[in-house]
C-alpha atoms as a PDB file:
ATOM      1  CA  UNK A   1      -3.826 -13.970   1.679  1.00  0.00           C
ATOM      2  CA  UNK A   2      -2.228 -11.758   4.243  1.00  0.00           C
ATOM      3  CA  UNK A   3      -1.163  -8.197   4.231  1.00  0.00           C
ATOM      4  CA  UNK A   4       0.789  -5.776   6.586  1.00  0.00           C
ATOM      5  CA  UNK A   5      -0.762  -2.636   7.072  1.00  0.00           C
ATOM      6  CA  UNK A   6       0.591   0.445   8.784  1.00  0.00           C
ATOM      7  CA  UNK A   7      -0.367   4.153   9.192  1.00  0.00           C
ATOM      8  CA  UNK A   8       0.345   7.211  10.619  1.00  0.00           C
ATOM      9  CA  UNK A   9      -1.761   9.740  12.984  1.00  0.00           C
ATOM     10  CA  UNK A  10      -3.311  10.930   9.407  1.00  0.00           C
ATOM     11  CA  UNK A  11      -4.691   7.241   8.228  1.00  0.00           C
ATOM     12  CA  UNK A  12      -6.052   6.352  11.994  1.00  0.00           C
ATOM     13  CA  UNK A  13      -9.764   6.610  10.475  1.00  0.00           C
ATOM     14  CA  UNK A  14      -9.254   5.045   7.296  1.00  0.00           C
ATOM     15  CA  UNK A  15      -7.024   2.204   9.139  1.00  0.00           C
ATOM     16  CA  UNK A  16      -9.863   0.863  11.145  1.00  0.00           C
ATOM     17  CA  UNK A  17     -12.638   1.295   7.541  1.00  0.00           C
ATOM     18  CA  UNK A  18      -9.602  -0.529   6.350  1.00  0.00           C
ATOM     19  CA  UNK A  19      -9.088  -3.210   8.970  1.00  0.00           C
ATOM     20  CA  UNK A  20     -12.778  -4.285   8.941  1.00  0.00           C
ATOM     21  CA  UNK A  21     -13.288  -4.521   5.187  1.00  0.00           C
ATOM     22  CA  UNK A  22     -10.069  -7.166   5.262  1.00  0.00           C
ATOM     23  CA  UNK A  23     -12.029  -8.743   8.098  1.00  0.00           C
ATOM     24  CA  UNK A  24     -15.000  -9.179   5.747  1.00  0.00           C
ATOM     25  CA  UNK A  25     -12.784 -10.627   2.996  1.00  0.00           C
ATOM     26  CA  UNK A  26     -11.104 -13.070   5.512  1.00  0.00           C
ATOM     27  CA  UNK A  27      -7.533 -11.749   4.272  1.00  0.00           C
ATOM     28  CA  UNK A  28      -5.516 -12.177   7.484  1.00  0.00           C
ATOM     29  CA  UNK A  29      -3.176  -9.236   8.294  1.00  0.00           C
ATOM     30  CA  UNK A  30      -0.269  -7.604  10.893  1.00  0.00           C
ATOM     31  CA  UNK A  31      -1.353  -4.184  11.735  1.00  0.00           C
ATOM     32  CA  UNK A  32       1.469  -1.822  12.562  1.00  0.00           C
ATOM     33  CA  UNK A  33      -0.009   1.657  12.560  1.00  0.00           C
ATOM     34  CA  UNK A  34      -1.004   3.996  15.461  1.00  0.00           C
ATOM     35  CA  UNK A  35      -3.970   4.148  16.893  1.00  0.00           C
ATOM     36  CA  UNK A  36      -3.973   7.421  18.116  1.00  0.00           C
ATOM     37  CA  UNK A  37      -3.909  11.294  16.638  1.00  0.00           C
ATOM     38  CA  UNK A  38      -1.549  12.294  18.324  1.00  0.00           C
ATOM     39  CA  UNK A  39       1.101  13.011  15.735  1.00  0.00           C
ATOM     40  CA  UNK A  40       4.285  10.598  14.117  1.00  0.00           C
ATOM     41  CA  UNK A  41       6.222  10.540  11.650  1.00  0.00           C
ATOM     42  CA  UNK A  42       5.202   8.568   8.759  1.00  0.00           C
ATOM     43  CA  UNK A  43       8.551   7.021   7.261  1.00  0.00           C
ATOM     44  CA  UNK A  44       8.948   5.542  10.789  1.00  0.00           C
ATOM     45  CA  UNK A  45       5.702   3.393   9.909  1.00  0.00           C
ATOM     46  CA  UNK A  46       6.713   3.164   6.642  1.00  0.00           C
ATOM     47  CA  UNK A  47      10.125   1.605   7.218  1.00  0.00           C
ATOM     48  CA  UNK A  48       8.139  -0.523   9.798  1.00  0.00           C
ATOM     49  CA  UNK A  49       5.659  -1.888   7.375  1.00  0.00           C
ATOM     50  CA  UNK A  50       8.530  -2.545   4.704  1.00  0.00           C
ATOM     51  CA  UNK A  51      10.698  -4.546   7.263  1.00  0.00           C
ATOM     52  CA  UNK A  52       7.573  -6.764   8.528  1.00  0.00           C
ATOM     53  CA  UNK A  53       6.991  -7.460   4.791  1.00  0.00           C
ATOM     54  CA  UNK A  54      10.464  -7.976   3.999  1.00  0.00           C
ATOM     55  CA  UNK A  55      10.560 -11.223   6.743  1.00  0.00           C
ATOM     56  CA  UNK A  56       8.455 -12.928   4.318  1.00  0.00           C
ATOM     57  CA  UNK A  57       4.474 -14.620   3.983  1.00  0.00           C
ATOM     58  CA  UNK A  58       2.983 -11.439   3.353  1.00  0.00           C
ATOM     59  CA  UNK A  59       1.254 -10.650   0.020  1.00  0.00           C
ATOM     60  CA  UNK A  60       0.962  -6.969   0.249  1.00  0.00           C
ATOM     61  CA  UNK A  61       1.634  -4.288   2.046  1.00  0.00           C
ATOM     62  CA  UNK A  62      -1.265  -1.051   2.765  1.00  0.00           C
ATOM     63  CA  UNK A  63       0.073   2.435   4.268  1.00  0.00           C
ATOM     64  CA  UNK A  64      -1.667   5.073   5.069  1.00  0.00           C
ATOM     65  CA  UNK A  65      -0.887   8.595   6.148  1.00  0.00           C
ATOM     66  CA  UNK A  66      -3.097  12.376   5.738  1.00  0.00           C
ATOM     67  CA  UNK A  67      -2.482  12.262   1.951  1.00  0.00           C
ATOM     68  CA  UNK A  68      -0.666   8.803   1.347  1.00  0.00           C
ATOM     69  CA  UNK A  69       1.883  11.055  -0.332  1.00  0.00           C
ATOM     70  CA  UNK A  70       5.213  10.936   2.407  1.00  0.00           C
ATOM     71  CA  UNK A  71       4.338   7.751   3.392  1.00  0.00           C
ATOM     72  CA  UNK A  72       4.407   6.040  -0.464  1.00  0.00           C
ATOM     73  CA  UNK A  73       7.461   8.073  -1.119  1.00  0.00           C
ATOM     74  CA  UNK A  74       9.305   6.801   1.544  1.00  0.00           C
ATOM     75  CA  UNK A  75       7.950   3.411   1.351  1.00  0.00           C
ATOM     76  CA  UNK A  76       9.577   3.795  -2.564  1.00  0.00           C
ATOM     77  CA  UNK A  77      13.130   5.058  -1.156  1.00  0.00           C
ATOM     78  CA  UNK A  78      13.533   1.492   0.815  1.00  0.00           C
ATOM     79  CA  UNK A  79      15.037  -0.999  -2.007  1.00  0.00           C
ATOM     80  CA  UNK A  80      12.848  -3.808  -3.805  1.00  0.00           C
ATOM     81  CA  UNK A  81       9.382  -1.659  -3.062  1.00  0.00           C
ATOM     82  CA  UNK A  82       6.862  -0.444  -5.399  1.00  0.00           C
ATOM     83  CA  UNK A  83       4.134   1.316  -3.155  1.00  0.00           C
ATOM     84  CA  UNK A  84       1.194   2.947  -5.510  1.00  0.00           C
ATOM     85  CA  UNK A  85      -1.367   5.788  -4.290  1.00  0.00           C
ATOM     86  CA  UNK A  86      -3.744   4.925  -6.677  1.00  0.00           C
ATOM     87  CA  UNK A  87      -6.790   7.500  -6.960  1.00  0.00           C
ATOM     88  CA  UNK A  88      -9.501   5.247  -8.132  1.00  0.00           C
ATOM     89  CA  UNK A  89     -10.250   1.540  -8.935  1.00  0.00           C
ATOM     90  CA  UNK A  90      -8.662   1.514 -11.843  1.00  0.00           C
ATOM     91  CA  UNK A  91      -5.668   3.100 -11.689  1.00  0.00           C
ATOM     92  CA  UNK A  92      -5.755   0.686  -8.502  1.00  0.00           C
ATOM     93  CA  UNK A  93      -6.244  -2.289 -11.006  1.00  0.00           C
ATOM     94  CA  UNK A  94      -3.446  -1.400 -13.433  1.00  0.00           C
ATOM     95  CA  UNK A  95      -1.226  -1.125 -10.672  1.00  0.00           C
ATOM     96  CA  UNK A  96      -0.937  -4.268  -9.766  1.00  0.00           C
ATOM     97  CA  UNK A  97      -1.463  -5.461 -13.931  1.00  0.00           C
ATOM     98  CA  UNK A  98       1.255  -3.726 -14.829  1.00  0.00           C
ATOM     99  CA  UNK A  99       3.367  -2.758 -12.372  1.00  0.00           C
ATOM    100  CA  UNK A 100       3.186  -5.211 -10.190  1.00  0.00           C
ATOM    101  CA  UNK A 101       3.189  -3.070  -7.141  1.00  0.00           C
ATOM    102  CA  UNK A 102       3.467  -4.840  -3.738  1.00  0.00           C
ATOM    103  CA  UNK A 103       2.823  -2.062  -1.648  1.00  0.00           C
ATOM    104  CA  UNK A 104      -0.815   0.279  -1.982  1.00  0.00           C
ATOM    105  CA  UNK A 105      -1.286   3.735  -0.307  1.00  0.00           C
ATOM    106  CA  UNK A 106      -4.596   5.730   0.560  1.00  0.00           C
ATOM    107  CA  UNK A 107      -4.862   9.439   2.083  1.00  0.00           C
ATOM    108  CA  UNK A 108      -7.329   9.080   5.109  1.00  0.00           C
ATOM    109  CA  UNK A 109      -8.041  13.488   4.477  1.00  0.00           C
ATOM    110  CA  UNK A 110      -8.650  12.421   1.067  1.00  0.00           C
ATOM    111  CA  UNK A 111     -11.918  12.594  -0.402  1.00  0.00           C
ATOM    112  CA  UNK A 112     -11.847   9.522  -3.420  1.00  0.00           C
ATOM    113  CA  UNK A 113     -14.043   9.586  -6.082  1.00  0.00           C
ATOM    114  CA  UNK A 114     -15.951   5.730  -4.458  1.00  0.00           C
ATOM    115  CA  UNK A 115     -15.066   3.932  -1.584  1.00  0.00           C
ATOM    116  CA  UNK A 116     -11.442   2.774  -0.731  1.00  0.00           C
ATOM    117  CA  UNK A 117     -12.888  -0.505   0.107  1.00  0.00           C
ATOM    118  CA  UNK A 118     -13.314  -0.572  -3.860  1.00  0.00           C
ATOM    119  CA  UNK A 119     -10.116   0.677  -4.607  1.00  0.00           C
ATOM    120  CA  UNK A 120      -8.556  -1.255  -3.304  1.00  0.00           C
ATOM    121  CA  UNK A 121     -10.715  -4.200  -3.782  1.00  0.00           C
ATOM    122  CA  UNK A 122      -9.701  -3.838  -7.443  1.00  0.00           C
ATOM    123  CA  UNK A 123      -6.112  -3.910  -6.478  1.00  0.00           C
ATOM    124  CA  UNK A 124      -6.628  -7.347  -4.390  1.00  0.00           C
ATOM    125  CA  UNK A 125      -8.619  -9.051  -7.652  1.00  0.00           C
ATOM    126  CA  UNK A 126      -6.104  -8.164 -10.075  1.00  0.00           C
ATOM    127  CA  UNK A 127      -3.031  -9.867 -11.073  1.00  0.00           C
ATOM    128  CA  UNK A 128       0.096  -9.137 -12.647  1.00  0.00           C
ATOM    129  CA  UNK A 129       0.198  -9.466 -16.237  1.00  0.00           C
ATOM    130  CA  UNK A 130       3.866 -10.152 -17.015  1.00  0.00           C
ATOM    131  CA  UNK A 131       4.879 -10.418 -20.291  1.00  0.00           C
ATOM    132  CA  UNK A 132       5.780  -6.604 -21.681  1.00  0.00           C
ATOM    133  CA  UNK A 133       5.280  -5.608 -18.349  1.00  0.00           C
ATOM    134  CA  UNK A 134       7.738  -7.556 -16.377  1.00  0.00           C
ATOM    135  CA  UNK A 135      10.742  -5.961 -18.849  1.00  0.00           C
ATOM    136  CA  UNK A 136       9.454  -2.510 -17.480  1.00  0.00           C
ATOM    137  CA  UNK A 137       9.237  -3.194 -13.832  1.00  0.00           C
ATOM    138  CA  UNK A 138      12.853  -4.707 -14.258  1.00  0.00           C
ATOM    139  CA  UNK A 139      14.270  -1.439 -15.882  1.00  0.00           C
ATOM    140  CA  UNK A 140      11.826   0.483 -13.141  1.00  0.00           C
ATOM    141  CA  UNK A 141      14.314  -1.259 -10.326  1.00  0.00           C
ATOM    142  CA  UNK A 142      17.871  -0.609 -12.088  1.00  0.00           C
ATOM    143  CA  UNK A 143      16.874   2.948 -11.240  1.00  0.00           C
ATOM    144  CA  UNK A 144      17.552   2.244  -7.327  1.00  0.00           C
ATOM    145  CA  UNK A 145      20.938   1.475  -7.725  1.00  0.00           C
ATOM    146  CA  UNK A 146      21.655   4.758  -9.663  1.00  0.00           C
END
């Protein structure tokens, strides 16, 4: 498995908690945030993460920025993206059951309800249902050509 992760000056902390817990899974990844608080703009690393993903071999992308708010939205603006912000582990689970979303985003100011390891742990174990599902995430992507 291998994921690209990027962040902004918001998601520094979270990043590296982040980082280390895909260590300890041995998922392999291409880290693209900042490492610094000194403030950027998070649809720059956004549009970053997207484009590294978009070259192909990645399984998932992570973002992170203060809320993951901006930085989900304007991972969702770029075409063929479905970026979550999933507040626990199982809204992080049906995520990726039903919707089949290929990028996740966490808020490193936001307190969680358990550990974003777990969250997004449940994300990682979980696979995509199809079926009824696949029907809905093809009308879901019409909508970017409107």
């Amino acid at each position: 498995m291998k994921v690209v992760i990027a962040n902004d000056h918001g998601g520094v902390e979270l990043a590296k908690k982040i980082i280390s817990h895909l260590e300890e899974r041995g998922i392999e990844y291409s880290y693209l945030g900042t490492a610094s608080e000194e403030s950027v703009d998070y649809p720059d690393y956004a549009e970053k993460a997207v484009i590294e993903y978009r070259k192909g071999g990645y399984d998932f992308g992570i973002l992170i920025c203060g809320t993951g708010i901006g930085i989900s939205i304007s991972a969702n603006k770029m075409k063929g993206i479905r970026c979550a912000l999933p507040q626990n582990s199982y809204a992080s689970e049906m995520t990726k059951r039903h919707n089949d979303a290929n990028f996740i985003a966490f808020g490193g100011r936001v307190d969680y309800p358990e550990p974003v390891e777990k969250i997004l742990d449940a994300y990682i174990d979980a696979s995509f249902e199809g079926g009824r599902h696949q029907k809905r995430i093809d009308k879901m992507m019409a909508l970017q050509n409107e």
